[in-house]
N, C-alpha and C. Protein backbone atom coordinates (compact mmCIF):
# COMPACT_ATOMS: atom_id res chain seq x y z
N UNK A 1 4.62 13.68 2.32
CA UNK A 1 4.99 12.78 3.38
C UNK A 1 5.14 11.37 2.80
N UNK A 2 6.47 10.59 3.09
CA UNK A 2 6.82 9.57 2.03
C UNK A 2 5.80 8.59 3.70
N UNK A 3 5.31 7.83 3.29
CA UNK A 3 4.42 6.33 4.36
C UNK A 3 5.09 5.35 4.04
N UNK A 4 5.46 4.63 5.32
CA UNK A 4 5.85 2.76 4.65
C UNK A 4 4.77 1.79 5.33
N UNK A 5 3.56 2.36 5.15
CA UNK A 5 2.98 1.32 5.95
C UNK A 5 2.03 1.68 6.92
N UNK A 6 2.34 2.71 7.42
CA UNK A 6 1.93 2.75 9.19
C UNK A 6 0.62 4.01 8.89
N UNK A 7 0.15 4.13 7.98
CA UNK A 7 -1.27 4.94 7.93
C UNK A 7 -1.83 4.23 7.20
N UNK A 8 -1.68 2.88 6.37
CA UNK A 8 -2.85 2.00 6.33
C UNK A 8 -2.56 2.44 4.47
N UNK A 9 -2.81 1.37 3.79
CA UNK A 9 -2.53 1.39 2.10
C UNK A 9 -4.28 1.13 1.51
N UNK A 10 -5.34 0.87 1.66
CA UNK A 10 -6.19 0.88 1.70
C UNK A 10 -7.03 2.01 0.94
N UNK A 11 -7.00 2.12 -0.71
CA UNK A 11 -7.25 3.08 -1.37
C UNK A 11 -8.98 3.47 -0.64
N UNK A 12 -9.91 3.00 -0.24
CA UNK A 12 -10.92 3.68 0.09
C UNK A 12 -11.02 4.05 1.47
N UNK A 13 -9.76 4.01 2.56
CA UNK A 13 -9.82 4.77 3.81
C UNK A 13 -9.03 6.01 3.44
N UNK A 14 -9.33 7.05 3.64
CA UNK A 14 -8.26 8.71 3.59
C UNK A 14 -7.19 8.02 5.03
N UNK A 15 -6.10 7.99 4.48
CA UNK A 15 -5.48 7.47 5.93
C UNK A 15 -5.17 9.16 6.72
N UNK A 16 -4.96 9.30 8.08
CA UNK A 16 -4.62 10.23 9.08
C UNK A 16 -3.46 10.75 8.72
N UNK A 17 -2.87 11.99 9.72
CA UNK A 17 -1.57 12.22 9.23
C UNK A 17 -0.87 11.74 10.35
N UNK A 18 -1.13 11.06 11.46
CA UNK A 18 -0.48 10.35 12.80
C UNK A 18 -0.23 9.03 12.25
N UNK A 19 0.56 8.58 12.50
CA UNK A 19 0.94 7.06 11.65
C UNK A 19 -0.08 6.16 13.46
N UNK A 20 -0.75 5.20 12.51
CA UNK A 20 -1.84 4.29 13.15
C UNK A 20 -1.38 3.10 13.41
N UNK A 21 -0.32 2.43 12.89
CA UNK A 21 0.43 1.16 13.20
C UNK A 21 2.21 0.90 13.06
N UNK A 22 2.66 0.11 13.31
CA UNK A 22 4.02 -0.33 12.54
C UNK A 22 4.11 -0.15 10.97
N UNK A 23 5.72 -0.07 10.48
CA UNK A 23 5.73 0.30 9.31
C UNK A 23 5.48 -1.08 8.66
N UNK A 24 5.29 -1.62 7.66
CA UNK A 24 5.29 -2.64 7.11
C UNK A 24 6.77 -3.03 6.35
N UNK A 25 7.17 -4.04 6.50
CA UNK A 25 8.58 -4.56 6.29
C UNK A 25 8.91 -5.08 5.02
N UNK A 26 9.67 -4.92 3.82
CA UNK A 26 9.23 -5.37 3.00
C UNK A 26 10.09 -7.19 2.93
N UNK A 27 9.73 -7.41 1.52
CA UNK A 27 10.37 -8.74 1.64
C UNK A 27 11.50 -9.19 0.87
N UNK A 28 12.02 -8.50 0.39
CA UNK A 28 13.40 -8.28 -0.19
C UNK A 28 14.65 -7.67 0.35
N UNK A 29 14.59 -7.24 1.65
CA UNK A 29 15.49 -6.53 2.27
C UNK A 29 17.01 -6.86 1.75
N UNK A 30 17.63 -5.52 1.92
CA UNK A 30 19.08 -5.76 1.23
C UNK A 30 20.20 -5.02 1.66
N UNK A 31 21.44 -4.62 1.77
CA UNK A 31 22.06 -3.95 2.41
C UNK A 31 23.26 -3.01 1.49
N UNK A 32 23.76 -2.05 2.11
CA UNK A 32 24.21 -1.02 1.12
C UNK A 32 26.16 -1.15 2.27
N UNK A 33 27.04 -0.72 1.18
CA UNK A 33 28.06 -0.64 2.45
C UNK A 33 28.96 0.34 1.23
N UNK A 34 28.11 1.81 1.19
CA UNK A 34 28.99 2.91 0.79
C UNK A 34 29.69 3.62 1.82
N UNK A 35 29.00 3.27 3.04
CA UNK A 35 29.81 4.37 4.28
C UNK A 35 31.31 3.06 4.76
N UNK A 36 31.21 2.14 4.55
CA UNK A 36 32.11 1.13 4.91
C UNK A 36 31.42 0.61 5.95
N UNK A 37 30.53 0.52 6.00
CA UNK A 37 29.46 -0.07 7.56
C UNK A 37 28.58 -0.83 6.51
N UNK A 38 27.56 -1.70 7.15
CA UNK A 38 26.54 -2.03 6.66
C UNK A 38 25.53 -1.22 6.89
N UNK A 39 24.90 -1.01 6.23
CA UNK A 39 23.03 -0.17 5.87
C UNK A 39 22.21 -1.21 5.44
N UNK A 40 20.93 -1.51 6.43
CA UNK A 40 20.27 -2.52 5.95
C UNK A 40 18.94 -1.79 5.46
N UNK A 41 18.36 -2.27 4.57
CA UNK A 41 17.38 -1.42 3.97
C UNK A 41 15.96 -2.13 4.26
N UNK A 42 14.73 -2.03 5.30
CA UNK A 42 14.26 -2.79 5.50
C UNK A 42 12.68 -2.58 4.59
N UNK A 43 12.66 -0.97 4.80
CA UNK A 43 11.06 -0.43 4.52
C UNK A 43 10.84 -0.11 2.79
N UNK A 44 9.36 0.23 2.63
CA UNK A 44 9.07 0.36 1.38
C UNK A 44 8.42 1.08 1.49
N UNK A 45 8.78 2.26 0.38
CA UNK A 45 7.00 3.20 0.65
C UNK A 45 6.58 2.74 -0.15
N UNK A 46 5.15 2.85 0.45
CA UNK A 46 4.15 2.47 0.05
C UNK A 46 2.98 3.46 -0.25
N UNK A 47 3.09 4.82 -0.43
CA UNK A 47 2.48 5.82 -0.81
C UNK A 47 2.64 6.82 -0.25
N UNK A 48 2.65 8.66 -0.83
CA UNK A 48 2.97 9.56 -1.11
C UNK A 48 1.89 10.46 -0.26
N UNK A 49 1.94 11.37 0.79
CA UNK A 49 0.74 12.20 1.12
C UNK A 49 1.14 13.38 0.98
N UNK A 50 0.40 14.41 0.47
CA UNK A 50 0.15 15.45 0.64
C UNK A 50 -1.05 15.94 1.56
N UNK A 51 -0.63 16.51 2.57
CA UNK A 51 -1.28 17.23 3.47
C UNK A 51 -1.28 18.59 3.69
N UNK A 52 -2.56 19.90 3.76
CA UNK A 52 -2.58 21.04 3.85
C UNK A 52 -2.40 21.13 5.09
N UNK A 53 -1.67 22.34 5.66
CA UNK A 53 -2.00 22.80 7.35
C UNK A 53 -2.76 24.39 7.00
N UNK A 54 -3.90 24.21 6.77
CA UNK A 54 -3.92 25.78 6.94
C UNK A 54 -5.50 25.70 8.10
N UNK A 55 -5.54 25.35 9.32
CA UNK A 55 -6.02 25.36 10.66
C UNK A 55 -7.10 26.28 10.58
N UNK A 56 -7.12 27.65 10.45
CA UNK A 56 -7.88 28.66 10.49
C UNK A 56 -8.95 28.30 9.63
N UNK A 57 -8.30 28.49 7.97
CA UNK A 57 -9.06 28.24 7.49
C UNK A 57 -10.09 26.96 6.91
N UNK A 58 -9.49 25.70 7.53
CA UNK A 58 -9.62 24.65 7.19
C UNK A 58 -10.77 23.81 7.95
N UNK A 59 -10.54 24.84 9.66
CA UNK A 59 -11.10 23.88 10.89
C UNK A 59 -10.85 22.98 11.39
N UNK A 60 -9.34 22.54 10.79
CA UNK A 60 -8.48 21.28 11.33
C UNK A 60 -6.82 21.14 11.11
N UNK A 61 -6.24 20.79 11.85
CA UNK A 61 -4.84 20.79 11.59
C UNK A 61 -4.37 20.70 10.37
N UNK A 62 -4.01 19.34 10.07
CA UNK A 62 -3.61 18.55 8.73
C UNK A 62 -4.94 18.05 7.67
N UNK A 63 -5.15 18.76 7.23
CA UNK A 63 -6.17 17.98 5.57
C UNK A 63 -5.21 17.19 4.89
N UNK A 64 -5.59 16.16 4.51
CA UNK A 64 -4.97 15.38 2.95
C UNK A 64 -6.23 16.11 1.79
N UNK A 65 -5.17 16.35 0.95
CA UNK A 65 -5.17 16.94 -0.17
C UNK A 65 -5.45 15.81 -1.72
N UNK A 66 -4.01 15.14 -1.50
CA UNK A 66 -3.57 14.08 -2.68
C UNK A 66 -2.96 12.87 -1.69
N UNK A 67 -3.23 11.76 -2.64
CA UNK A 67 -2.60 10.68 -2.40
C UNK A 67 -1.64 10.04 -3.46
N UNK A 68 -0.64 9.64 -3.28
CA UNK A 68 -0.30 8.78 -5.03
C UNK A 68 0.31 7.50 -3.83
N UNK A 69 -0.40 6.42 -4.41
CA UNK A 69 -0.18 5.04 -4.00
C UNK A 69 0.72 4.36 -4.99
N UNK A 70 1.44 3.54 -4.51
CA UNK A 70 2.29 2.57 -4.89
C UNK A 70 1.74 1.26 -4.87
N UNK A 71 1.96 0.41 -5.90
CA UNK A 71 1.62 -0.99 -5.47
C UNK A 71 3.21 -1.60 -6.01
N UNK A 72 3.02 -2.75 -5.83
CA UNK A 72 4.27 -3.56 -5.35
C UNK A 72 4.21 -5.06 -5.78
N UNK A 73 4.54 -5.76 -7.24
CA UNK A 73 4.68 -7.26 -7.09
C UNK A 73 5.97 -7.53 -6.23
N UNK A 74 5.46 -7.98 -5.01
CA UNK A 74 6.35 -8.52 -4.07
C UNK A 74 6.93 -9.59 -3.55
N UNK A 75 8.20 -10.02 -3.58
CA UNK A 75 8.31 -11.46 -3.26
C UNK A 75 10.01 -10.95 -2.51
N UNK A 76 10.63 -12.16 -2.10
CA UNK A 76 11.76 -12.54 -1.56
C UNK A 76 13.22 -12.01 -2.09
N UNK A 77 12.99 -12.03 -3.47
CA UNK A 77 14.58 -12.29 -4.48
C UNK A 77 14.36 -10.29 -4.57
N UNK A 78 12.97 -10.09 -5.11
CA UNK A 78 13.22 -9.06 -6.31
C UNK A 78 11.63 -8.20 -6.41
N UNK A 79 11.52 -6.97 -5.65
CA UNK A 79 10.38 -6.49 -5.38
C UNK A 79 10.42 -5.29 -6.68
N UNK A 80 8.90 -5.30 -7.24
CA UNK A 80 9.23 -4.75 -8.41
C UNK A 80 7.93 -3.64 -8.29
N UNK A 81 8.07 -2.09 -8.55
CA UNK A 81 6.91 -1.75 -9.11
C UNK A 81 5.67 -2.22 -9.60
N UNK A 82 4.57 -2.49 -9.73
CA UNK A 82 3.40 -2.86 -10.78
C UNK A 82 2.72 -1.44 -10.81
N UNK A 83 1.96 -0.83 -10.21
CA UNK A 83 1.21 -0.15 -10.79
C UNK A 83 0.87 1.21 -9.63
N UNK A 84 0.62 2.14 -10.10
CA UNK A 84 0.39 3.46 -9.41
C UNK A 84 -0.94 4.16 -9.82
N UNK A 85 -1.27 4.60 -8.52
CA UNK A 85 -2.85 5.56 -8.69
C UNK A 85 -2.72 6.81 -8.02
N UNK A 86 -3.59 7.46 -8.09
CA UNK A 86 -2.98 9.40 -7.46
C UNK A 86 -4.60 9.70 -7.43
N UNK A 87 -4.91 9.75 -6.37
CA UNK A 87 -6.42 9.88 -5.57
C UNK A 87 -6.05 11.36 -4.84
N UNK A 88 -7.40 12.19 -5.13
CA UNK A 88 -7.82 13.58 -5.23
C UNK A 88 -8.72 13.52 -3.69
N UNK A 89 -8.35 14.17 -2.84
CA UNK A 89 -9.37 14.19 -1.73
C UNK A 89 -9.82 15.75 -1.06
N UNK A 90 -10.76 15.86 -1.06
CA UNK A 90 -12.04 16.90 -0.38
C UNK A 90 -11.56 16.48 1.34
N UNK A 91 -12.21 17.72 2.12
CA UNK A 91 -12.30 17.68 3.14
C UNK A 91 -12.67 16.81 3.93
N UNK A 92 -14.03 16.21 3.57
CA UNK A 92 -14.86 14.73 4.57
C UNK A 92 -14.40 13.59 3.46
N UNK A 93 -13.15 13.73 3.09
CA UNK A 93 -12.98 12.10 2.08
C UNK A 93 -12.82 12.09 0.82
N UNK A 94 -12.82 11.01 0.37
CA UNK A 94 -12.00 10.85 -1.19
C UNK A 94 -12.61 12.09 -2.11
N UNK A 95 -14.38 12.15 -2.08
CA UNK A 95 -15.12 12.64 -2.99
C UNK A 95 -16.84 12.71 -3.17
N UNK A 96 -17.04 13.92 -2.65
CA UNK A 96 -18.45 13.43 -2.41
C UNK A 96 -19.36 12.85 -3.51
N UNK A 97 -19.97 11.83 -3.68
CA UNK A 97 -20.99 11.12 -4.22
C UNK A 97 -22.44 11.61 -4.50
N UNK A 98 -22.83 11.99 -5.38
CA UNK A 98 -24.64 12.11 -5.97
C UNK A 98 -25.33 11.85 -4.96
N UNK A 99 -25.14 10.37 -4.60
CA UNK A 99 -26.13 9.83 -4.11
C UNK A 99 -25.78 9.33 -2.65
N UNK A 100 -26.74 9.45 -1.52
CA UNK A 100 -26.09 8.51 -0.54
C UNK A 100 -25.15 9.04 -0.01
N UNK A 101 -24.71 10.48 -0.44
CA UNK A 101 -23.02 10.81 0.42
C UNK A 101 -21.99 9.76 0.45
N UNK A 102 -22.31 8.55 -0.39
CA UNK A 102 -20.83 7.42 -0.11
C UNK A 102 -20.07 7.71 -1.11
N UNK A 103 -18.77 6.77 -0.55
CA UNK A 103 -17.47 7.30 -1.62
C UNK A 103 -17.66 6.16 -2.60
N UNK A 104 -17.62 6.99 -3.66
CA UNK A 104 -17.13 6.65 -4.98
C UNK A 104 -16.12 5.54 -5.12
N UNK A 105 -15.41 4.08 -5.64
CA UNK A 105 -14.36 3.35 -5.50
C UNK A 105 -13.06 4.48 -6.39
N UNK A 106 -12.05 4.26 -6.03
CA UNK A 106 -11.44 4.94 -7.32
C UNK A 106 -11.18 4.40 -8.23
N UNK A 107 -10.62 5.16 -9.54
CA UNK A 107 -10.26 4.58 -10.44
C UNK A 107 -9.08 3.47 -10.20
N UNK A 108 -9.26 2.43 -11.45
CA UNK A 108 -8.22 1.32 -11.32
C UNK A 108 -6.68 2.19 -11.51
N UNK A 109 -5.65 1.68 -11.16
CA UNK A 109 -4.60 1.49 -11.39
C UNK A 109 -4.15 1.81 -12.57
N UNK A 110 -3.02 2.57 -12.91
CA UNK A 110 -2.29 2.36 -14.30
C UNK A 110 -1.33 1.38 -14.17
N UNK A 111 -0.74 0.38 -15.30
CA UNK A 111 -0.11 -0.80 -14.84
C UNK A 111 0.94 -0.53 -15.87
N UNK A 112 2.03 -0.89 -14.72
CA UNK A 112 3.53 -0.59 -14.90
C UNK A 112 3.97 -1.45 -16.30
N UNK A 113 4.43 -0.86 -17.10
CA UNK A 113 4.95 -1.83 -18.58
C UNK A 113 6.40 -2.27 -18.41
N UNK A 114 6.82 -3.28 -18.93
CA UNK A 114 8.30 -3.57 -19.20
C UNK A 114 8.08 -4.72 -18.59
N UNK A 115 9.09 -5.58 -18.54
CA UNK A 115 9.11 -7.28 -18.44
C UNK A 115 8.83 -7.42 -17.37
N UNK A 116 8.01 -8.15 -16.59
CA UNK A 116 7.13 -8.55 -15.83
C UNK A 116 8.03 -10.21 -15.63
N UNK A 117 8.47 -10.53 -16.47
CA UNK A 117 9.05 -11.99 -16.16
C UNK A 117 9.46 -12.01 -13.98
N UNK A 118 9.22 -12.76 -13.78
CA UNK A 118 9.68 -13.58 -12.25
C UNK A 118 11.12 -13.65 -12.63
N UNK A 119 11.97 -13.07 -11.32
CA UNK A 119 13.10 -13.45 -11.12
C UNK A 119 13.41 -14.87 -10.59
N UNK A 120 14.75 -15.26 -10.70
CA UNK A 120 14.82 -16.36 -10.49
C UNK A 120 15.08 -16.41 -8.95
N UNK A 121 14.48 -17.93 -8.26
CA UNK A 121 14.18 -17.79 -7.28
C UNK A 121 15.67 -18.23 -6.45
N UNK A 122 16.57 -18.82 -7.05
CA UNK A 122 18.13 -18.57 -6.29
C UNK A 122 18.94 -17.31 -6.39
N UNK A 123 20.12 -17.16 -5.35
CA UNK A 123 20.62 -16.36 -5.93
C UNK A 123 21.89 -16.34 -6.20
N UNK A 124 22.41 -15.31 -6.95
CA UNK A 124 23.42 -15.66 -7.70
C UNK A 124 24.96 -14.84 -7.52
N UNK A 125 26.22 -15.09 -6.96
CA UNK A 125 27.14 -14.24 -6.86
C UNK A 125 27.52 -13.49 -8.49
N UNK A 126 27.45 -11.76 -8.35
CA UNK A 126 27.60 -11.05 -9.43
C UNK A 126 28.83 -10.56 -8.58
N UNK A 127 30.00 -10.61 -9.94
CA UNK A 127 31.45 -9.56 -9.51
C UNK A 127 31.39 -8.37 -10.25
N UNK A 128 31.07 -7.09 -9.21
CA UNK A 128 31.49 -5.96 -9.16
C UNK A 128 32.51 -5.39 -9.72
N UNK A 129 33.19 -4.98 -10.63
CA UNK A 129 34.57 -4.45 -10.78
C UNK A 129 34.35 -2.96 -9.70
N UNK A 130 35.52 -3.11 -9.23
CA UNK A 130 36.35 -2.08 -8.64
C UNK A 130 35.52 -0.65 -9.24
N UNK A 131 35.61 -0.96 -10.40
CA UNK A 131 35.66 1.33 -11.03
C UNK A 131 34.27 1.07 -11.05
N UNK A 132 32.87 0.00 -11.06
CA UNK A 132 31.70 0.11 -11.03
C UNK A 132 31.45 0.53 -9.10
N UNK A 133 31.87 -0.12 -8.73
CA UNK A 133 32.42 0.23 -7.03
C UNK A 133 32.46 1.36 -6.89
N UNK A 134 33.61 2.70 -7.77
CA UNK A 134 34.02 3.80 -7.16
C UNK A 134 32.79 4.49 -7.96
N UNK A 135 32.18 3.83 -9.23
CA UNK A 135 31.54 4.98 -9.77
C UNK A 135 30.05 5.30 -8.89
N UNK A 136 29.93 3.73 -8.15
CA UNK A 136 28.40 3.80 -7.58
C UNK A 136 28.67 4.68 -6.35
N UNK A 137 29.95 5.13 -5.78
CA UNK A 137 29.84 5.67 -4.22
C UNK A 137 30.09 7.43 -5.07
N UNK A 138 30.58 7.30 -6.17
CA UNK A 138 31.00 8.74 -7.04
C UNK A 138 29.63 9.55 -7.41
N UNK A 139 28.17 8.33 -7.71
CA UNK A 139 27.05 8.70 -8.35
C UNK A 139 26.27 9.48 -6.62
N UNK A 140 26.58 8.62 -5.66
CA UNK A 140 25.72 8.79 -4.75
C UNK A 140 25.78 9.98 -3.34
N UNK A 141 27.36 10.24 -3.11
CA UNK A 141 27.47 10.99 -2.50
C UNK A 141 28.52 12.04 -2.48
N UNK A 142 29.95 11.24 -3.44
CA UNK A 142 31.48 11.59 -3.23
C UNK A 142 31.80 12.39 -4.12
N UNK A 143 30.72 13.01 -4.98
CA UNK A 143 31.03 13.64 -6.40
C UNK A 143 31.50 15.21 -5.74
N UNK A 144 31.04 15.84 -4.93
CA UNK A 144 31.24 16.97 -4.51
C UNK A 144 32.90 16.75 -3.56
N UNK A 145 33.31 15.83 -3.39
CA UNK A 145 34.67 15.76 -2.20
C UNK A 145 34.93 16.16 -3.91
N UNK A 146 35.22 14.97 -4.44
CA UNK A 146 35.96 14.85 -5.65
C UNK A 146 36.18 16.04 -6.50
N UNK A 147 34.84 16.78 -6.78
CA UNK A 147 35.06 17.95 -7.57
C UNK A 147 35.69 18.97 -7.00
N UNK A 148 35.51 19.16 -5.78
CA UNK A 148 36.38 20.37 -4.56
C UNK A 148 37.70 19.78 -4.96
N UNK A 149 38.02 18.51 -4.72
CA UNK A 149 39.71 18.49 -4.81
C UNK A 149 40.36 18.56 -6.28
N UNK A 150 39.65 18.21 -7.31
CA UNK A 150 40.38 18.31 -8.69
C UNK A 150 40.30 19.94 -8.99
N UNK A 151 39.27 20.84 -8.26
CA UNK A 151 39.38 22.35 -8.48
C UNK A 151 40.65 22.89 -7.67
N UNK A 152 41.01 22.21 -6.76
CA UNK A 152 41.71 22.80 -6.30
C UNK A 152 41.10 23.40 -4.72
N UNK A 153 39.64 23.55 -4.45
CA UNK A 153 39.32 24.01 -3.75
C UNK A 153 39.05 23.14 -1.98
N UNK A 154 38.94 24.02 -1.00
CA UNK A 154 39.09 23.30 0.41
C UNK A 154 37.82 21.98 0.16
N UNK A 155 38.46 21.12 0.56
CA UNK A 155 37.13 20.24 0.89
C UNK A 155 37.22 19.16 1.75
N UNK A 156 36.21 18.47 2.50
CA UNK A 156 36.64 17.55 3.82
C UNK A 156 37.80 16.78 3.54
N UNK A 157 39.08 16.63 3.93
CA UNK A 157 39.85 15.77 3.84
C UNK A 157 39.82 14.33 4.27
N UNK A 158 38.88 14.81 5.86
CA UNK A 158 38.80 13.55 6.68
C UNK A 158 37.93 12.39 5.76
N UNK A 159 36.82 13.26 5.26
CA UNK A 159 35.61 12.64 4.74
C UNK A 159 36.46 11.80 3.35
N UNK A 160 37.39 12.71 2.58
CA UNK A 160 37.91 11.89 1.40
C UNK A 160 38.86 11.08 1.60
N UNK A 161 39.63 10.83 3.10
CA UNK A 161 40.24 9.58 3.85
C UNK A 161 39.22 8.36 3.73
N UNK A 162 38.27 8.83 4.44
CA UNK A 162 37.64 7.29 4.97
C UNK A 162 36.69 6.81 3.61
N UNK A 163 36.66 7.56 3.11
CA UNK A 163 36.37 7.33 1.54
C UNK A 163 37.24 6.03 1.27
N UNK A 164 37.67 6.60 1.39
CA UNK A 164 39.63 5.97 -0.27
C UNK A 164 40.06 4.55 1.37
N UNK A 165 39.63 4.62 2.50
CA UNK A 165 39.80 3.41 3.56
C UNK A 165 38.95 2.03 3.45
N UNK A 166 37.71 3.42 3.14
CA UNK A 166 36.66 2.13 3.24
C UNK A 166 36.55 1.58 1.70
N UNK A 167 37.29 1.69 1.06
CA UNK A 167 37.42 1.35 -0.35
C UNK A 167 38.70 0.44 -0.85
N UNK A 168 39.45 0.35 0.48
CA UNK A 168 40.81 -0.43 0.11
C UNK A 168 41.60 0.53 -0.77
N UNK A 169 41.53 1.97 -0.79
CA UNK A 169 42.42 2.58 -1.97
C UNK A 169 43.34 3.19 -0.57
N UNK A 170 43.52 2.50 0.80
CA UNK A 170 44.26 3.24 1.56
C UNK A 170 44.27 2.36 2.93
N UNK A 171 45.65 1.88 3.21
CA UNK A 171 45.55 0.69 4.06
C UNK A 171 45.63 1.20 5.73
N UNK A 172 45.57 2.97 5.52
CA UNK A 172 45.89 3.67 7.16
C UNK A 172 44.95 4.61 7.10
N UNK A 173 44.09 4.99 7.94
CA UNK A 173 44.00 6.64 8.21
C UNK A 173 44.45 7.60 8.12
N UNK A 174 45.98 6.98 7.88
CA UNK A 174 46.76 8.55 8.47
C UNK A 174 48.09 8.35 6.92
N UNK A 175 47.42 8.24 6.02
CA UNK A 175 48.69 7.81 5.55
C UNK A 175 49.41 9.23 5.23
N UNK A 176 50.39 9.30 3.96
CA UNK A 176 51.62 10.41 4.24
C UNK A 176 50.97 11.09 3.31
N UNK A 177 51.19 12.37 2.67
CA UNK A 177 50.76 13.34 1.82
C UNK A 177 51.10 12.81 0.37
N UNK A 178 52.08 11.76 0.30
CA UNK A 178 52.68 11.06 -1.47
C UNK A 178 51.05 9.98 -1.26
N UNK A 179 51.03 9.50 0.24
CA UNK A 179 50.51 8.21 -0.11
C UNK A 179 48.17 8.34 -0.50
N UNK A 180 48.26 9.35 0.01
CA UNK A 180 47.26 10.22 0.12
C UNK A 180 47.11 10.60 -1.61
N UNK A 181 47.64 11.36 -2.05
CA UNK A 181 47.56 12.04 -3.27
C UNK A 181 47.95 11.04 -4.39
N UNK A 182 48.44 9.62 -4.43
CA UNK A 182 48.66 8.89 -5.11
C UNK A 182 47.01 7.65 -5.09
N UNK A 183 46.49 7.32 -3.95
CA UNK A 183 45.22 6.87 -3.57
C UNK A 183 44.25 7.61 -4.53
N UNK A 184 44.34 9.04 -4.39
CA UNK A 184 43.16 9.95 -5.13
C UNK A 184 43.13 9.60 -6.21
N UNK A 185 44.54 9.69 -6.83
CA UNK A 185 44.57 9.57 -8.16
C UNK A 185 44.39 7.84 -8.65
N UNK A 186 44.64 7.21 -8.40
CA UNK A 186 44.02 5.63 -8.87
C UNK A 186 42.37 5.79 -8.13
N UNK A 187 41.84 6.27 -7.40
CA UNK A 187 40.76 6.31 -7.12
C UNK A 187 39.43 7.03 -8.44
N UNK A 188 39.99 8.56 -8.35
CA UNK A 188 40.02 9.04 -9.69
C UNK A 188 39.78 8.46 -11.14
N UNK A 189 40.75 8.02 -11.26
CA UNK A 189 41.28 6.72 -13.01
C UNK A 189 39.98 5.89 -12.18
N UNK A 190 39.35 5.09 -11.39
CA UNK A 190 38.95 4.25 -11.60
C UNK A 190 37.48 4.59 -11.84
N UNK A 191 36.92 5.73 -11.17
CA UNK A 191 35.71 6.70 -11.45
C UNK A 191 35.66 7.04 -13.03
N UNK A 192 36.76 7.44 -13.40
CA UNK A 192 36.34 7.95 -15.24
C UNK A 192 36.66 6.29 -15.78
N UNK A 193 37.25 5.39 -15.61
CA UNK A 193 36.75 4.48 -16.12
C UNK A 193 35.49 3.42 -16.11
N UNK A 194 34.94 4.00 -14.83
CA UNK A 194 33.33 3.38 -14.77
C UNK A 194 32.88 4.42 -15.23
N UNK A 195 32.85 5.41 -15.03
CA UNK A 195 31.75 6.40 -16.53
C UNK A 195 32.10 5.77 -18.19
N UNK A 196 33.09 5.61 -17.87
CA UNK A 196 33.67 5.10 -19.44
C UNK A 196 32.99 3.77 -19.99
N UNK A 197 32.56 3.13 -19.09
CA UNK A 197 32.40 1.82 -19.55
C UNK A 197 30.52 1.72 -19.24
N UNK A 198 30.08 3.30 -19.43
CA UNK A 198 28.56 3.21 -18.95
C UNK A 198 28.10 2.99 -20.37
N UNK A 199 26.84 2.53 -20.47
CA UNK A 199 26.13 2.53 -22.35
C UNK A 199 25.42 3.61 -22.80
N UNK A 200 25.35 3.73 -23.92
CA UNK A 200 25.65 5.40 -24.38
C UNK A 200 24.04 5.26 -24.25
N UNK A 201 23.26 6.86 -24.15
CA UNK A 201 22.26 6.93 -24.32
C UNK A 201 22.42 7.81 -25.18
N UNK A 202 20.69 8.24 -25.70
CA UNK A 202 20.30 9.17 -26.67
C UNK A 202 19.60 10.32 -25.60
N UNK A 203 19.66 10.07 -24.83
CA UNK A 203 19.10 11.75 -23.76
C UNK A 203 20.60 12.35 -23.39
N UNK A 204 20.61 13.90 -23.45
CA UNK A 204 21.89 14.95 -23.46
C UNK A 204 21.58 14.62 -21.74
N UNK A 205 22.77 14.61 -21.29
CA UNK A 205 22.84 14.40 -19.63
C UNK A 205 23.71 15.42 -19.26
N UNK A 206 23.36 16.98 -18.84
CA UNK A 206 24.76 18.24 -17.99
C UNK A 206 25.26 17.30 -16.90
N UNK A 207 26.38 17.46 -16.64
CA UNK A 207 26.46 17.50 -15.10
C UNK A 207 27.00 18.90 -14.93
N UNK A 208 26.69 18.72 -13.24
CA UNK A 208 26.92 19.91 -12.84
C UNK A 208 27.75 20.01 -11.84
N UNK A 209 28.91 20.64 -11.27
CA UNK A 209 29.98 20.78 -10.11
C UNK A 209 29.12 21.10 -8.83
């Protein structure tokens, strides 16, 4: 169960599996416009639950099992990972204790490596090229229109219209079957030239149709 908030982040409460408050909002909010609409992105998870249902044998609906928490250096510009923990929980709580039946604190945090530097606190217009454009809507949802139509095989038409509309590769809905199949293809060229212009790694990457 992904949480943003609303069962409480609080490594020594076992949070419930009923969410107990509002989600928490983060502070970087940002917006996405692959569908040609705006998507505003407001929430953050903020930790991971695993919960058992086994009722009978348990004596209760939902048990938490595992936790893996997220923490968050958070600010305005540029919200960044810091550090993650993954807490083990028993039936009455984190872990029963020797002494006293109290819980144990958990262990600290493992802390996130790589540049830590503060972003800068203005911000700054970055230009997009076009084929980084087609390759980011190609990475995220359009790879399957695309591969159905270069096979040859049926695939949403409507869906690969408002594609190639909401992209400026098509100034109608309805355009003609030349004007349609000429769109694909500069749409196309501009997808293998943002793969083209990605930086090479040393990990073997399949793709797959």
């Amino acid at each position: 169960m992904f949480d943003y908030g609303e069962r409480g982040v609080d490594p020594l409460v076992p949070p419930a599996f009923t969410a107990q408050n509002s989600w928490l909002a983060r502070q970087d909010s940002f917006s996405l416009y692959d569908y040609g609409f705006e998507i505003r992105l407001h929430r953050l998870c903020r930790q991971v639950l695993m919960f058992h249902h086994f009722p009978d044998e348990l004596g209760e609906a939902d048990t938490l099992v595992s936790r893996l928490l997220l923490e968050y250096d958070e600010n305005p510009v540029l919200t960044q990972l810091s550090a993650t923990r993954t807490l083990a929980y028993e039936g009455d709580g984190y872990r029963r204790a020797p002494v006293n039946n109290m819980m144990p604190p958990p262990p600290p945090p493992p802390m996130i490596g790589g540049n830590s530097s503060r972003p800068k606190s203005k911000w700054a217009i970055v230009e997009e090229s076009k084929q980084i454009q087609a390759l980011r809507y190609y990475s995220a949802q359009g790879y399957s229109v695309i591969n159905k139509y270069l096979r040859g095989d049926d695939y949403p038409e409507i869906q690969a219209k408002e594609t190639l509309l909401s992209r400026d590769y098509l100034s109608t809905n309805e355009p003609s079957d030349e004007e349609f199949k000429n769109a694909m293809s500069v749409y196309i060229n501009d997808i293998v030239e943002g793969l083209s212009s990605l930086p090479e790694t040393d990990h073997r990457v399949v793709y797959r149709a």
